[in-house]
Protein backbone atom coordinates (compact mmCIF):
# COMPACT_ATOMS: atom_id res chain seq x y z
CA UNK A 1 -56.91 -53.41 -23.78
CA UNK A 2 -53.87 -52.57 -21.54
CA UNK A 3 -53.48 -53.00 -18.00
CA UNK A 4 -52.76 -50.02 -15.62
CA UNK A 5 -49.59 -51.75 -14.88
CA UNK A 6 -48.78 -51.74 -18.53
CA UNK A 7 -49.81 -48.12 -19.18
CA UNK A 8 -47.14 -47.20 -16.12
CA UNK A 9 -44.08 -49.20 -17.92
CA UNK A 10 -44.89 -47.37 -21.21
CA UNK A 11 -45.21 -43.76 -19.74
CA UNK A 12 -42.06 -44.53 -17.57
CA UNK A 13 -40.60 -45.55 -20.59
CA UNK A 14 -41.51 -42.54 -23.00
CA UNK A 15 -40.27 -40.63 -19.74
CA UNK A 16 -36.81 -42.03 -20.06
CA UNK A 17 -36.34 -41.64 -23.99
CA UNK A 18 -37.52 -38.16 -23.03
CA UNK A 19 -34.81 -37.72 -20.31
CA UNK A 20 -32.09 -39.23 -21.96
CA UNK A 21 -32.50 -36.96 -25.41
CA UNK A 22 -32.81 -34.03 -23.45
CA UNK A 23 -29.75 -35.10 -21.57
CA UNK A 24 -27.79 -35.79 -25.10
CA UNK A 25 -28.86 -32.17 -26.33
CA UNK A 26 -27.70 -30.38 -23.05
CA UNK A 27 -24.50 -32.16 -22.87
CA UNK A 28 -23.73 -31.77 -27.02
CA UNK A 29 -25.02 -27.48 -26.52
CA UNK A 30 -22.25 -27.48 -23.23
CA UNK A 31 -19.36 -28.92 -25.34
CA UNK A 32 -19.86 -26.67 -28.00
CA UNK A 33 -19.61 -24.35 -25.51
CA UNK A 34 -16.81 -25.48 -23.73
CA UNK A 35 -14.54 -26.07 -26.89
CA UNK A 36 -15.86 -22.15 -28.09
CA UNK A 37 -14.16 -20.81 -24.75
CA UNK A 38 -11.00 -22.74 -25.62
CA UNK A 39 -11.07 -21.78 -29.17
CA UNK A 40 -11.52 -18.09 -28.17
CA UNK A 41 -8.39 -18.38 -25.16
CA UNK A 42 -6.23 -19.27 -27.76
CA UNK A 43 -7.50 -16.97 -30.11
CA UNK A 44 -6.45 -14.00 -27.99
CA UNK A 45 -3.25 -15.94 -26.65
CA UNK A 46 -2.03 -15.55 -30.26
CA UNK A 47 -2.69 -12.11 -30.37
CA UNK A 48 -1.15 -11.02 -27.73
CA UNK A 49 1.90 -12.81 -28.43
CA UNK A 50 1.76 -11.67 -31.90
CA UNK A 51 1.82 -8.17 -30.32
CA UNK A 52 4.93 -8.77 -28.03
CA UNK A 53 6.88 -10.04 -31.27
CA UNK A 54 5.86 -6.62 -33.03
CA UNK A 55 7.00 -4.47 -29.82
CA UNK A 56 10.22 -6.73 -29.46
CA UNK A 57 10.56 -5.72 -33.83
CA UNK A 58 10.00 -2.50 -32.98
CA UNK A 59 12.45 -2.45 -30.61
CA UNK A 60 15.25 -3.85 -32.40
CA UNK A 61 14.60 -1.45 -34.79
CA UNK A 62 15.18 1.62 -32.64
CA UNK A 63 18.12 0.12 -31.65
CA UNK A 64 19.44 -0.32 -35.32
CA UNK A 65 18.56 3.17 -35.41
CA UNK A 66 21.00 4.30 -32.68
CA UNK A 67 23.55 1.72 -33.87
CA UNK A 68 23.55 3.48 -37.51
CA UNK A 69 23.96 6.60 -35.98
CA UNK A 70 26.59 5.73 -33.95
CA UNK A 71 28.21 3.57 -36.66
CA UNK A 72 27.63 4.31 -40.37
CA UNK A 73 28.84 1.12 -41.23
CA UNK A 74 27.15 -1.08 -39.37
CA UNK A 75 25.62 -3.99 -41.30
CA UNK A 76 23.43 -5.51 -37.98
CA UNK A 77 23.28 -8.92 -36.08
CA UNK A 78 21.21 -10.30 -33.22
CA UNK A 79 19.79 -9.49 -29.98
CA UNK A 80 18.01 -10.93 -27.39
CA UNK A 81 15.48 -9.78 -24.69
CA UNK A 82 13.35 -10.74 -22.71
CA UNK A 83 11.32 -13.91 -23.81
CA UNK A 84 12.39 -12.75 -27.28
CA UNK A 85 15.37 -12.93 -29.84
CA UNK A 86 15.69 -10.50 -32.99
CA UNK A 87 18.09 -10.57 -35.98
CA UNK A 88 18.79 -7.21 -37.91
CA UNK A 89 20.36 -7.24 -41.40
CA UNK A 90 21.27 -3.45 -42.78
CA UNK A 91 21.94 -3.18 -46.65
CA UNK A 92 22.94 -0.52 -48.69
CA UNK A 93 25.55 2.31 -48.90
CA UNK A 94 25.49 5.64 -48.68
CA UNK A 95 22.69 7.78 -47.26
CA UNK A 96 20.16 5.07 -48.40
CA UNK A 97 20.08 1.52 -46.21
CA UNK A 98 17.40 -1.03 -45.52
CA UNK A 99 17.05 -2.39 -42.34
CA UNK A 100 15.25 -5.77 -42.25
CA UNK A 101 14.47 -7.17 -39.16
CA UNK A 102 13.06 -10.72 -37.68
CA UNK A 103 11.77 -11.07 -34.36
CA UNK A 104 10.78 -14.27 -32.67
CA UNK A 105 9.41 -15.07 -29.50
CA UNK A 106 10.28 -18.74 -27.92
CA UNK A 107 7.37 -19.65 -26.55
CA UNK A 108 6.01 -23.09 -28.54
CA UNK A 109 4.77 -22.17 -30.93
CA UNK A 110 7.20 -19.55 -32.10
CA UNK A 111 5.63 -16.14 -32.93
CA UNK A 112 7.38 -14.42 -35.55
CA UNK A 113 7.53 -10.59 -37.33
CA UNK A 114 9.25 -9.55 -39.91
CA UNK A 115 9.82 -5.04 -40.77
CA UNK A 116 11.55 -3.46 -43.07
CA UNK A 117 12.51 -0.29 -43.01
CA UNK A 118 13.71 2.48 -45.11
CA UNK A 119 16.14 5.42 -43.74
CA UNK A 120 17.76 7.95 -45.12
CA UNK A 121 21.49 9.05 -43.41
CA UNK A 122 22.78 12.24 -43.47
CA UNK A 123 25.74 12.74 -40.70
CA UNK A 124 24.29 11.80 -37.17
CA UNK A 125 20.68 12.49 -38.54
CA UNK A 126 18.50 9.59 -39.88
CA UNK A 127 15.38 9.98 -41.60
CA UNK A 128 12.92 7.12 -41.53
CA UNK A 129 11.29 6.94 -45.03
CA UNK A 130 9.47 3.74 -44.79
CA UNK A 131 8.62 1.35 -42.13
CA UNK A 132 6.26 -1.71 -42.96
CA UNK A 133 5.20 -5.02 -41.14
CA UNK A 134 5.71 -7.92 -44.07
């Protein structure tokens, strides 16, 4: 037969297994949390820097598109703005070219899009026949 005192040391001891797992669970369910929040932060970081490199793509392609109006013969080259750099390459002769373009944006890691696009000349008109992310 136990003695109170004996009784007390085992229920204070059941008491603090019982603590400390419930501790252990809490703590492992708030990491998981905590490393969720982070996952999802750079999740949408990406994104959204994905997104400027398409605008700053876009953008260099509009301005290929005034430079080949302006120009017939030019063949492209490399801009930079903002947080962002772009390189244009036109190919083709004629009415028909290809603009491909590359934008980056330097900010580690680099974030990187890639058009091409399809026009067709005819004096100072251009007619844009394809356009497609790749």
């Amino acid at each position: 037969m136990q003695t109170p005192a004996a009784a007390n040391n085992q229920s204070g001891f059941i008491a603090f297994i019982s603590l400390l797992i419930i501790s252990a669970v809490a703590l492992a369910i708030a990491a998981s949390i905590s490393l969720l929040g982070i996952d999802e932060a750079k999740s949408s970081l990406s994104f959204k820097k994905g997104q400027e490199a398409l605008k700053l793509a876009e953008g260099c392609l509009e301005e290929s598109l005034l430079r080949l109006r302006d120009n017939s013969a030019y063949t492209g080259g490399s801009l930079n703005l903002g947080d962002g750099s772009c390189t244009i390459s036109v190919s083709g002769s004629g009415s028909d070219r290809t603009i491909n373009i590359q934008s980056t944006i330097s900010d580690p890691p680099d974030y990187v899009k890639n058009l091409t696009a399809t026009i067709k000349l005819t004096g100072n008109s251009i007619r844009l026949v394809t356009w497609q992310e790749i």
